[in-house]
C-alpha atoms as a PDB file:
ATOM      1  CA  UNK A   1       0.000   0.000   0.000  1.00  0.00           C
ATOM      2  CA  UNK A   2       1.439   3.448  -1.139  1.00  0.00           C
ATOM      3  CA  UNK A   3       0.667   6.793  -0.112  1.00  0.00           C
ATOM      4  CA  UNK A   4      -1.707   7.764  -2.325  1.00  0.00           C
ATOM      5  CA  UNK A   5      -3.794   4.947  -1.699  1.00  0.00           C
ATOM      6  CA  UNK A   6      -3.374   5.555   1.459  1.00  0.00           C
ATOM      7  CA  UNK A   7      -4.932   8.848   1.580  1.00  0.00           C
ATOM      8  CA  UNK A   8      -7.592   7.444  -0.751  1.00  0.00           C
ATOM      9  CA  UNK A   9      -8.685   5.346   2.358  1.00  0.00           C
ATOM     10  CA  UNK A  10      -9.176   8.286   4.917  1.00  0.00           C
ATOM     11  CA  UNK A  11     -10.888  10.460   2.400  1.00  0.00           C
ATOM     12  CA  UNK A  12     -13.033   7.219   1.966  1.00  0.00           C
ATOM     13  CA  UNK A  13     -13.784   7.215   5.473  1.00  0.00           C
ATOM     14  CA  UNK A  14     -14.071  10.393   6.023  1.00  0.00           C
ATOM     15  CA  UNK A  15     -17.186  10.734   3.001  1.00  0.00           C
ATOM     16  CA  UNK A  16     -18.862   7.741   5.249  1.00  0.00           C
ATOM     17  CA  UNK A  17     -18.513  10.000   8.488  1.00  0.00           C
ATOM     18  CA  UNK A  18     -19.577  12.813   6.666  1.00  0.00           C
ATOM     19  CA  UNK A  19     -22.831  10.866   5.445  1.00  0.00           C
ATOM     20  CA  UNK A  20     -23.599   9.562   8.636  1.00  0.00           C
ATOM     21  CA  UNK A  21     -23.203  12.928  10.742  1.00  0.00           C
ATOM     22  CA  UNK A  22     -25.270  14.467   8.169  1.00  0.00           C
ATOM     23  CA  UNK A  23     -28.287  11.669   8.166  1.00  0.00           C
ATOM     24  CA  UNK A  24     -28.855  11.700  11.760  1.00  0.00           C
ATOM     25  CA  UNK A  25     -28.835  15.404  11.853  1.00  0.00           C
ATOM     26  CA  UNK A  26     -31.115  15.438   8.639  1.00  0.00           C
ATOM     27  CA  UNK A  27     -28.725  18.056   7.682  1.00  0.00           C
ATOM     28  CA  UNK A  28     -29.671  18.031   3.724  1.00  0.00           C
ATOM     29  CA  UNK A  29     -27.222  19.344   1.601  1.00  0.00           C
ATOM     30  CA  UNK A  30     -24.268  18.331   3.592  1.00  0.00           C
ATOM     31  CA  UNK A  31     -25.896  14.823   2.622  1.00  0.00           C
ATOM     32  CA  UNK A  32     -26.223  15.147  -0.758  1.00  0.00           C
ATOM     33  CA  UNK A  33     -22.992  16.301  -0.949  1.00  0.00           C
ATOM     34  CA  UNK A  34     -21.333  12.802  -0.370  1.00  0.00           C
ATOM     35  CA  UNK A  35     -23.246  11.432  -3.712  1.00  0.00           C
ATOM     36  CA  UNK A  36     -21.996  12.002  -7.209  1.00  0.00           C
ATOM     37  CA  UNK A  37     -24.570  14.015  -9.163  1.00  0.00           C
ATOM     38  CA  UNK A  38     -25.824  10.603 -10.765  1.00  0.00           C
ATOM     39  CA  UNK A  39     -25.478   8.914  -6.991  1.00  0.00           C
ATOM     40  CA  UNK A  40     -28.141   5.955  -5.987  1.00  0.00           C
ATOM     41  CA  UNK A  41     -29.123   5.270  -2.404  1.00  0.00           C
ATOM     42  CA  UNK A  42     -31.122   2.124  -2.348  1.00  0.00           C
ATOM     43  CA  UNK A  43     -32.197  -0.444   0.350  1.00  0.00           C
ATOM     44  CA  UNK A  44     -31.097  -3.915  -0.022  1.00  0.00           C
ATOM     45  CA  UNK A  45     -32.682  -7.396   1.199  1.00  0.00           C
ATOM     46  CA  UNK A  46     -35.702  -6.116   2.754  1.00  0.00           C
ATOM     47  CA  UNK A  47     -39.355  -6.670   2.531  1.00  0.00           C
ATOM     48  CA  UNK A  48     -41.154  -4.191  -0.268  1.00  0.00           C
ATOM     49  CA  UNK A  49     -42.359  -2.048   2.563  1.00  0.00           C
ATOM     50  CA  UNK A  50     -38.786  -1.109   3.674  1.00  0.00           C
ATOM     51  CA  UNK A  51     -37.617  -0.897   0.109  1.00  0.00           C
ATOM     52  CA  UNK A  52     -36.342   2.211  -1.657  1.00  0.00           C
ATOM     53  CA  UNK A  53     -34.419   3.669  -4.808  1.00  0.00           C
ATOM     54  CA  UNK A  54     -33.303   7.167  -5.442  1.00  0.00           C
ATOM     55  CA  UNK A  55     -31.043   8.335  -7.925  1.00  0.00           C
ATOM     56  CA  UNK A  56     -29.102  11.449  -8.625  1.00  0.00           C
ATOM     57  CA  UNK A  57     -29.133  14.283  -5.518  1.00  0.00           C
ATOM     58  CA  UNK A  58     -32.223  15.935  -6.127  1.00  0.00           C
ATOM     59  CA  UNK A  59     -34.062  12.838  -5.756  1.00  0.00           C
ATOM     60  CA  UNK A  60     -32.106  12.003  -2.229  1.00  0.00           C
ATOM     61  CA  UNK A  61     -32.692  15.587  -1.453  1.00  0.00           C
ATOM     62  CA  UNK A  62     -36.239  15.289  -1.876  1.00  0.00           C
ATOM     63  CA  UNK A  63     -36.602  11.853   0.269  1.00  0.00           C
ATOM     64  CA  UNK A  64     -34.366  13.358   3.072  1.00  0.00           C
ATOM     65  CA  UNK A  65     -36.553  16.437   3.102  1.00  0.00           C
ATOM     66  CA  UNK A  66     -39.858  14.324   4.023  1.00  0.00           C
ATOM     67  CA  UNK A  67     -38.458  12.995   6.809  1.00  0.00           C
ATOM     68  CA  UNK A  68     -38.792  15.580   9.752  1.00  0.00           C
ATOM     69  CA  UNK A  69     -42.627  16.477   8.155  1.00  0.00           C
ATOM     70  CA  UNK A  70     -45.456  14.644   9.602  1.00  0.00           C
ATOM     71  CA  UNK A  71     -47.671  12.061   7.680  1.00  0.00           C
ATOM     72  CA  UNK A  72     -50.320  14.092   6.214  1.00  0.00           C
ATOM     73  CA  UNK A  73     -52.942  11.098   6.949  1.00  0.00           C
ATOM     74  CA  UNK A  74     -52.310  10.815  10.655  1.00  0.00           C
ATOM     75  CA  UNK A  75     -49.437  14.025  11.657  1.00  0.00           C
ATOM     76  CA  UNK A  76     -47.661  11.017  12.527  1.00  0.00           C
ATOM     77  CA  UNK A  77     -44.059  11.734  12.481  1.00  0.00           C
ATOM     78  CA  UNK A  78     -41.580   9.584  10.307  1.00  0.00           C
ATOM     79  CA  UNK A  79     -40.335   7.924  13.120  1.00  0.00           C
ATOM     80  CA  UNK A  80     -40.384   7.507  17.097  1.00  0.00           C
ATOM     81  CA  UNK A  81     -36.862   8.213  18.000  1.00  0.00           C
ATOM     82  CA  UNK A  82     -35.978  11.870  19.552  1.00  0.00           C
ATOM     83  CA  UNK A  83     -32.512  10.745  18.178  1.00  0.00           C
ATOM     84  CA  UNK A  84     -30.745   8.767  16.094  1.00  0.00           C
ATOM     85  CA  UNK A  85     -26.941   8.241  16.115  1.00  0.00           C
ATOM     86  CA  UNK A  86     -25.477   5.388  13.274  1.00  0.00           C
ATOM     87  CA  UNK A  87     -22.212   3.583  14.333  1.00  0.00           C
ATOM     88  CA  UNK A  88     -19.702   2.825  11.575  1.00  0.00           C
ATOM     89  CA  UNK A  89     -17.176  -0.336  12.491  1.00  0.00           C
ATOM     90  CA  UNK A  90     -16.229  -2.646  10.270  1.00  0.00           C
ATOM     91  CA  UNK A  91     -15.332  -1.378   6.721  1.00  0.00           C
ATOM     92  CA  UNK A  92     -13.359  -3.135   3.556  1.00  0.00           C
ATOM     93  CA  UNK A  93     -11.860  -0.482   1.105  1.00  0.00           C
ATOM     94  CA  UNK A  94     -11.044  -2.231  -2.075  1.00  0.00           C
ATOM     95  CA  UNK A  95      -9.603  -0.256  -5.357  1.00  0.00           C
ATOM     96  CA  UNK A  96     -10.819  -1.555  -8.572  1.00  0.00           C
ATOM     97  CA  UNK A  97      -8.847   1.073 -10.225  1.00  0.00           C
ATOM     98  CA  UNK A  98      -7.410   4.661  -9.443  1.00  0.00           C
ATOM     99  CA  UNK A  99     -10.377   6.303  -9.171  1.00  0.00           C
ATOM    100  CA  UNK A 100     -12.820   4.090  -7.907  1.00  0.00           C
ATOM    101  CA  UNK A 101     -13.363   2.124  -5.011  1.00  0.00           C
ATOM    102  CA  UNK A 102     -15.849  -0.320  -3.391  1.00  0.00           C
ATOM    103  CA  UNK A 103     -16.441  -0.686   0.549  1.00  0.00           C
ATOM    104  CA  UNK A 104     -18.658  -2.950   2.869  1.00  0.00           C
ATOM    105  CA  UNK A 105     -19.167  -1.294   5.818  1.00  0.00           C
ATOM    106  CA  UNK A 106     -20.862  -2.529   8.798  1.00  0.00           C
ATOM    107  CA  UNK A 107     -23.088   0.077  10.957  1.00  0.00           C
ATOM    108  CA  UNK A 108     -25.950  -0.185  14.239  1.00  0.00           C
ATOM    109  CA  UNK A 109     -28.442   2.390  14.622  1.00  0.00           C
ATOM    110  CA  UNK A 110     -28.698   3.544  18.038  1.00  0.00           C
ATOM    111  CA  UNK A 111     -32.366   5.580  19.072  1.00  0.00           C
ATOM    112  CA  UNK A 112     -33.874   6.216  22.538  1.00  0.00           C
ATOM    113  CA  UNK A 113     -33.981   2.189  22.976  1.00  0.00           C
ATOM    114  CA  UNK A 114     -30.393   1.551  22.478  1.00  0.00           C
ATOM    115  CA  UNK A 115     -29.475  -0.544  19.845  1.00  0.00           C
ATOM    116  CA  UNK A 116     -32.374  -0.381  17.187  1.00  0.00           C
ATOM    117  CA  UNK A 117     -31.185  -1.551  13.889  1.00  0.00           C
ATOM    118  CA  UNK A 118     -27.949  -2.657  11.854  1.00  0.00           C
ATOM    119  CA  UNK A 119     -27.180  -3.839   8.775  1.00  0.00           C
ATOM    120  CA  UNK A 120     -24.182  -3.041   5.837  1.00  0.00           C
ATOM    121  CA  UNK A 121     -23.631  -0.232   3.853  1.00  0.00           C
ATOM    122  CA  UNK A 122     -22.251  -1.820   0.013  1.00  0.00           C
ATOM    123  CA  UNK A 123     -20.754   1.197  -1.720  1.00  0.00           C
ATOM    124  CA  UNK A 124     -18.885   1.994  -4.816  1.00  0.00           C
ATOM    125  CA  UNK A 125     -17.331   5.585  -4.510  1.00  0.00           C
ATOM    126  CA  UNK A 126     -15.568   7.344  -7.194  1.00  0.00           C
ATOM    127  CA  UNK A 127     -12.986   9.947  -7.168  1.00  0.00           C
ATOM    128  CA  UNK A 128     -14.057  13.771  -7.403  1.00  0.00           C
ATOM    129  CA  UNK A 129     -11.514  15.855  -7.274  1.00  0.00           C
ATOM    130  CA  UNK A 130      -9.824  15.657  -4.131  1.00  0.00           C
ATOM    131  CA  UNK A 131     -12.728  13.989  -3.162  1.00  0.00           C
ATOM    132  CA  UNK A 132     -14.220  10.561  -3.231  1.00  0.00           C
ATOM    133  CA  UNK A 133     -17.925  10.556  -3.496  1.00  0.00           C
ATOM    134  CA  UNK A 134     -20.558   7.615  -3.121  1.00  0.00           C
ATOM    135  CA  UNK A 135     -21.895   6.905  -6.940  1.00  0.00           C
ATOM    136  CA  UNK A 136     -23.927   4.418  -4.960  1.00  0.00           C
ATOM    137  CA  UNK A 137     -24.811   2.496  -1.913  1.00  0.00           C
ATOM    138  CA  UNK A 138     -26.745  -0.218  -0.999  1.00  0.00           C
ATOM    139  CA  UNK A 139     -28.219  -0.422   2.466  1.00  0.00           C
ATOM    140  CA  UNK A 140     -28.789  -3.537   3.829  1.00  0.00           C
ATOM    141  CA  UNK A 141     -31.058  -4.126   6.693  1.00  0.00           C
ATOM    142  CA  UNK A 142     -29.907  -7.536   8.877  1.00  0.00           C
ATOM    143  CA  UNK A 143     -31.907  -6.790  12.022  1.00  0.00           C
ATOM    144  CA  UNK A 144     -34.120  -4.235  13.803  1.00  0.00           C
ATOM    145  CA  UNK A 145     -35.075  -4.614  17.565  1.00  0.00           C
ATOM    146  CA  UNK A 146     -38.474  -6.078  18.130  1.00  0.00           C
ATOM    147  CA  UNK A 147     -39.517  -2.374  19.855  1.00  0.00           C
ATOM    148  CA  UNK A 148     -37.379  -0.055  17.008  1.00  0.00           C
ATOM    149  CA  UNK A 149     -38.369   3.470  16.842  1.00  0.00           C
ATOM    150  CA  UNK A 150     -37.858   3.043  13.076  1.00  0.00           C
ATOM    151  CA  UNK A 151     -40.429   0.284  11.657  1.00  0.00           C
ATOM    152  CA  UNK A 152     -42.632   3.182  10.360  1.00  0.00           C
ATOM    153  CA  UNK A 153     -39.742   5.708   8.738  1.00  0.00           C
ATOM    154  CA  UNK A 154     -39.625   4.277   5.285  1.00  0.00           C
ATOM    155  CA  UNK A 155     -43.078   4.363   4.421  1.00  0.00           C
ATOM    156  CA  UNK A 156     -43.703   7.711   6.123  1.00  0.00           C
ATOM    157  CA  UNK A 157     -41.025   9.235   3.997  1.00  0.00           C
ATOM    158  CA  UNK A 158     -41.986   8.533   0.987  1.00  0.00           C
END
């Protein structure tokens, strides 16, 4: 491992930190930020009612933005948590070339209950500049607690 790739892997890490800092906060444009302007964020593995696919930042945008308003049905809000904080551990950065990379990333959900979901994160980033940017990730859902403060935030957001 050289230098370069190296610093490849921090900048890596650092987009993930980025993306998660800026999810929990619902902090919108510091989200899409992380995505190339063609990025997809899509759910993985999970039943239809959990599933998702947005592409390109306005469409991420758009999804993120329904999230802190209410259900217009019920004024339900998206979810039950007061907060959420996601845990990255785990990752595998692997270089198919220069300029683009591919990651598995393991990360738990933490709300009001503790521990309330976890799953991977599959990504393929590409180089931006100095940057490198998720062109798209796959979330993968492998377990929510039986009491999680998220089973309704996926349908509510949409």
């Amino acid at each position: 491992m050289d230098l370069s790739e190296v610093l490849a892997r921090e900048a890596i890490r650092h987009t993930m930190a980025r993306y998660t800092h800026a999810g929990d906060r619902l902090r919108v444009d510091d989200f899409i930020a992380v995505f190339t302007e063609d990025g997809i964020l899509q759910s993985e593995g999970v039943e239809d009612i959990d599933s998702f696919h947005y592409q390109g930042r306005s469409e991420i945008a758009s999804w993120l933005t329904r999230w802190p308003e209410r259900a217009a049905d019920d004024a339900a809000p998206t979810h039950a948590a007061s907060f959420v904080r996601h845990h990255l551990s785990t990752s595998l950065i692997e270089f198919d070339d220069p300029g683009t990379a591919r990651a598995r990333t393991y990360w738990t959900a933490y709300t009001d209950i503790g521990q309330d979901h976890c799953g991977m994160y599959l990504d393929k980033f590409k180089q931006t500049g100095n940057d490198w940017l998720i062109a798209h990730r796959r979330i993968r859902l492998d377990w929510r607690a039986s009491n999680s403060l998220f089973t309704t935030a996926i349908t509510r957001s949409r």
